[in-house]
N, C-alpha and C. Protein backbone atom coordinates (compact mmCIF):
# COMPACT_ATOMS: atom_id res chain seq x y z
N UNK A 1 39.05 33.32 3.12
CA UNK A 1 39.93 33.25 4.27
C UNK A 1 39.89 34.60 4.97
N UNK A 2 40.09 34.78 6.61
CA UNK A 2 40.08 35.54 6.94
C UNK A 2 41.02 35.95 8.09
N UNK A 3 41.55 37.17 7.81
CA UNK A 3 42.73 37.23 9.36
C UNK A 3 42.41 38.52 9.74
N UNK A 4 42.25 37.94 11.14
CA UNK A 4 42.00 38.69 12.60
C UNK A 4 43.40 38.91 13.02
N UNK A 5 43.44 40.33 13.54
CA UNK A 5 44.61 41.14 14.11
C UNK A 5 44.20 41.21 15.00
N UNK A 6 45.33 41.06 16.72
CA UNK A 6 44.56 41.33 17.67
C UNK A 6 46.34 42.69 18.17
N UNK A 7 45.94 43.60 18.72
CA UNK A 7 46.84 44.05 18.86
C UNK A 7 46.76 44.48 20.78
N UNK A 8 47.89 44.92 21.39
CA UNK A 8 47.75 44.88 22.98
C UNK A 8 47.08 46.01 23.16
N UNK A 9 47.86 47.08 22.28
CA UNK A 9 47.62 48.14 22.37
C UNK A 9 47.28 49.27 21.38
N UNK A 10 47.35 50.25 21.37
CA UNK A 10 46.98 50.97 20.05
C UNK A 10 48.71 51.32 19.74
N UNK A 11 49.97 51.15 20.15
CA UNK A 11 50.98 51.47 19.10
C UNK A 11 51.86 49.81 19.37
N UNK A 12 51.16 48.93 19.10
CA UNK A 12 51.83 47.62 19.08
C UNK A 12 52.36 47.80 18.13
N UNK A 13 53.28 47.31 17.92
CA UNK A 13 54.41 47.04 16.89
C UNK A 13 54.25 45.47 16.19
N UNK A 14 53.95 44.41 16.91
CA UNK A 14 53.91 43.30 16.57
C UNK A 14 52.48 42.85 16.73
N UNK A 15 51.67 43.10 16.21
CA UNK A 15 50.29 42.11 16.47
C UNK A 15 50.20 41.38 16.56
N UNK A 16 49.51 40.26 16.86
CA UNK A 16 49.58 38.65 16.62
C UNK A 16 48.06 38.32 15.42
N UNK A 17 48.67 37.74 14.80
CA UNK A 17 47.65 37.71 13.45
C UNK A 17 47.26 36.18 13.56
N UNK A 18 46.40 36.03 13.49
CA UNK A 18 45.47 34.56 13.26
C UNK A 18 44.70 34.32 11.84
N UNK A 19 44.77 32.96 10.77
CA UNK A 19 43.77 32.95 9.84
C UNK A 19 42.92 32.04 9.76
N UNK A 20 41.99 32.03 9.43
CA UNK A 20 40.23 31.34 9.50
C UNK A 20 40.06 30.97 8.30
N UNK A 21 39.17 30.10 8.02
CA UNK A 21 38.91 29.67 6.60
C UNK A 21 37.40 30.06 6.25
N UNK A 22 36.85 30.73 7.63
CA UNK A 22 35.37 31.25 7.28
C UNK A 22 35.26 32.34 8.59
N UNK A 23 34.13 32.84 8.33
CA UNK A 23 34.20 33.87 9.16
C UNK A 23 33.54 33.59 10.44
N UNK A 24 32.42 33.08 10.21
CA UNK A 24 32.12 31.97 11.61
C UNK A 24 33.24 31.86 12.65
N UNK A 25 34.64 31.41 12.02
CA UNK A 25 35.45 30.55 13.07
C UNK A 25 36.50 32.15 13.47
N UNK A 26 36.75 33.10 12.46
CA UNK A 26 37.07 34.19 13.49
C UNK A 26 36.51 34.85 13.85
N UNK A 27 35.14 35.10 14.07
CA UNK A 27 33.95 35.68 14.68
C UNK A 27 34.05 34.90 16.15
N UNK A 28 34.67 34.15 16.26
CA UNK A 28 34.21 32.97 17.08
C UNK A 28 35.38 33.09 18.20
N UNK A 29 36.37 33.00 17.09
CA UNK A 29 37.95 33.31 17.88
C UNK A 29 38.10 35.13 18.36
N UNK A 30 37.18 35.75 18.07
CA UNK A 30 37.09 36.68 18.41
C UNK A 30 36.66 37.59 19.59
N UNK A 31 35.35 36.67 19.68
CA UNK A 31 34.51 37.04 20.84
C UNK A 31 35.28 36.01 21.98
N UNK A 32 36.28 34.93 21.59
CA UNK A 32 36.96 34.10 23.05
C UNK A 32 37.67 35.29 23.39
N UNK A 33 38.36 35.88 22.44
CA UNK A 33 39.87 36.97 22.40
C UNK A 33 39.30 38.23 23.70
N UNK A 34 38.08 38.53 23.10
CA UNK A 34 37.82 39.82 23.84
C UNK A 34 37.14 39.19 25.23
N UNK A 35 36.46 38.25 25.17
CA UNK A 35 36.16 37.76 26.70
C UNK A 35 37.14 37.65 27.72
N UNK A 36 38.05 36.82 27.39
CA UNK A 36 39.21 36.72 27.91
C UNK A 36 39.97 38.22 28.28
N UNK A 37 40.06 38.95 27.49
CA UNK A 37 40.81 40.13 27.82
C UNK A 37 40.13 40.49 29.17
N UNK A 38 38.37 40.86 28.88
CA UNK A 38 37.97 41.90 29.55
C UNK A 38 37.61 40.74 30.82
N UNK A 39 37.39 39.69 30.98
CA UNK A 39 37.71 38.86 32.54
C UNK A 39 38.66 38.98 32.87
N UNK A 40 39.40 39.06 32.56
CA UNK A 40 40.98 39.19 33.33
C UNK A 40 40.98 41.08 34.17
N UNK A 41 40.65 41.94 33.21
CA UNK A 41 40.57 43.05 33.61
C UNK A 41 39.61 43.14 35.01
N UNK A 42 38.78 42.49 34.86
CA UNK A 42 37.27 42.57 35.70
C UNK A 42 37.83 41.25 36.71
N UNK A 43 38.78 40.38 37.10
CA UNK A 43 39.43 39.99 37.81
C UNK A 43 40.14 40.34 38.88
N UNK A 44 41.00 41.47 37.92
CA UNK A 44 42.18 41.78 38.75
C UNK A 44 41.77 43.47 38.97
N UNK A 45 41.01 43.78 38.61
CA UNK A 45 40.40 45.12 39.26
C UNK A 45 40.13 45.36 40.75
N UNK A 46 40.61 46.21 41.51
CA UNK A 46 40.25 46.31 42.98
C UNK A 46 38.81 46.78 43.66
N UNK A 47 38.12 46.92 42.30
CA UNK A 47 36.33 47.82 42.37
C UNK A 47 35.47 46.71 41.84
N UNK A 48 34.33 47.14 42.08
CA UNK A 48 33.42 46.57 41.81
C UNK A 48 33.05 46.77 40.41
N UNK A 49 32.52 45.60 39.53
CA UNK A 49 32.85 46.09 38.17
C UNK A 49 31.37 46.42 37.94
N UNK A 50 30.33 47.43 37.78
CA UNK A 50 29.14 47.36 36.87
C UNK A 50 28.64 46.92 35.55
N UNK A 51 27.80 46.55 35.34
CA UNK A 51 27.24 46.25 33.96
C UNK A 51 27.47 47.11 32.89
N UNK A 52 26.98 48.39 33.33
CA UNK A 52 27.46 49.64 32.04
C UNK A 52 29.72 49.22 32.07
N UNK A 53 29.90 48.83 33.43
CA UNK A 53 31.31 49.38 32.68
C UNK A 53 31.77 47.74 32.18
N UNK A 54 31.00 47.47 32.49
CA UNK A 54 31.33 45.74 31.61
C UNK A 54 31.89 46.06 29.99
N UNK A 55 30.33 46.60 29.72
CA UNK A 55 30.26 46.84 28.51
C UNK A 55 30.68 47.73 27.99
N UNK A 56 31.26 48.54 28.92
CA UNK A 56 32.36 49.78 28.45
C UNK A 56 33.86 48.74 28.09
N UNK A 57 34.04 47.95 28.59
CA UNK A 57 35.56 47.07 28.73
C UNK A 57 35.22 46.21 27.52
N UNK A 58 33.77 45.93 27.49
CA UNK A 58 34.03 45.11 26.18
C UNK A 58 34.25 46.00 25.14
N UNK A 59 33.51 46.67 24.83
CA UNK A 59 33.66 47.76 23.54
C UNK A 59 34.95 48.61 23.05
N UNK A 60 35.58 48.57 24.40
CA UNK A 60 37.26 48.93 24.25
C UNK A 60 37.85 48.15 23.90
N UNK A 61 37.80 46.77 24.37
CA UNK A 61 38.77 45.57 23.67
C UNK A 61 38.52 45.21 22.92
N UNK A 62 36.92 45.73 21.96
CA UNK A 62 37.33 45.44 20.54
C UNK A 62 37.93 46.57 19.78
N UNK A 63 37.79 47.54 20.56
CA UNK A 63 39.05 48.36 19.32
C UNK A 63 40.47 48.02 19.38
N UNK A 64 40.87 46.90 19.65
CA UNK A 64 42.04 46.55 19.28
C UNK A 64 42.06 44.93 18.41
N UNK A 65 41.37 45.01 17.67
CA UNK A 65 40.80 44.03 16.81
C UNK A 65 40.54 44.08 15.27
N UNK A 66 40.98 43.50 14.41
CA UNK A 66 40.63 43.91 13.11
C UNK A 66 40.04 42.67 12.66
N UNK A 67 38.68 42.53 11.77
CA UNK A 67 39.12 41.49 10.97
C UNK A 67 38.94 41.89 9.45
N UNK A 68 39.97 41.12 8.48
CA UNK A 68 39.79 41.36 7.52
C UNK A 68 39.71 40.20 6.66
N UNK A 69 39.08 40.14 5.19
CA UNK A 69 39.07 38.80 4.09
C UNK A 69 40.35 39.42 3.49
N UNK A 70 41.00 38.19 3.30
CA UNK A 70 42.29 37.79 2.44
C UNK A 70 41.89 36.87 1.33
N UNK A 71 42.76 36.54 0.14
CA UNK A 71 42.72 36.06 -1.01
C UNK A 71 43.77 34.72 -0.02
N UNK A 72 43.66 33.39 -0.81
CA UNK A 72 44.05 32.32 -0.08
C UNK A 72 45.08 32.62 -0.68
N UNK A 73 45.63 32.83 -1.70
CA UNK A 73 46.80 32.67 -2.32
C UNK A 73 47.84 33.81 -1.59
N UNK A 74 47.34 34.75 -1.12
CA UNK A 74 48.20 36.13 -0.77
C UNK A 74 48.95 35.34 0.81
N UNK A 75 48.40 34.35 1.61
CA UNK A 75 49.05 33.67 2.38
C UNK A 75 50.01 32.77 2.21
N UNK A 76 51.14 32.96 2.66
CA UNK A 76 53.04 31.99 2.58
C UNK A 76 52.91 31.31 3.68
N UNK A 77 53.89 30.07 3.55
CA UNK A 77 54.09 29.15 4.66
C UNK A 77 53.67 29.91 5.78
N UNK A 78 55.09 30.95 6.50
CA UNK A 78 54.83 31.41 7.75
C UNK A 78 53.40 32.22 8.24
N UNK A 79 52.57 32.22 6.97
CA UNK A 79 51.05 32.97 7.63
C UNK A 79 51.28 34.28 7.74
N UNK A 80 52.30 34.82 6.88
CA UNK A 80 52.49 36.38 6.58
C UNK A 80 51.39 36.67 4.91
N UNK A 81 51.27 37.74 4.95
CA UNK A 81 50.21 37.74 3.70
C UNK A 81 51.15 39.15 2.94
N UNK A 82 51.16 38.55 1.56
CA UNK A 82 52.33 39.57 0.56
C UNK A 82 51.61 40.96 0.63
């Protein structure tokens, strides 16, 4: 099992935590997470966005990303892990 942290910022207080049963599927939920971020950025930007800074926006929105393997058992109803 695996849970992905996605956090807004670097002093979030509350992350929003997601868990996977393989890594495929948060690899997967991962790369939607950061697409999404960095279109929205490259949306609502008033400039023209370049390729280098594309990939500057992607590489930033994954540093607010963790994923890690969990033990199935260390997960409780609410999807908090002991």
């Amino acid at each position: 099992m695996f849970k992905v942290t996605e956090s807004v910022d670097y002093l979030d207080p509350n992350p929003a935590v997601a868990f996977f049963d393989t890594r495929w599927e948060a690899d997967e939920y991962l790369s939607e997470r950061i697409h999404n971020r960095v279109e929205f950025e490259v949306q609502h930007s008033p400039y023209m966005v370049s390729e280098k800074n594309y990939n500057d926006l992607v590489q930033y929105e994954s540093t607010f990303f963790n994923v890690t393997e969990v033990d199935e058992y260390a997960v409780d109803i609410d999807g908090a892990t002991d």
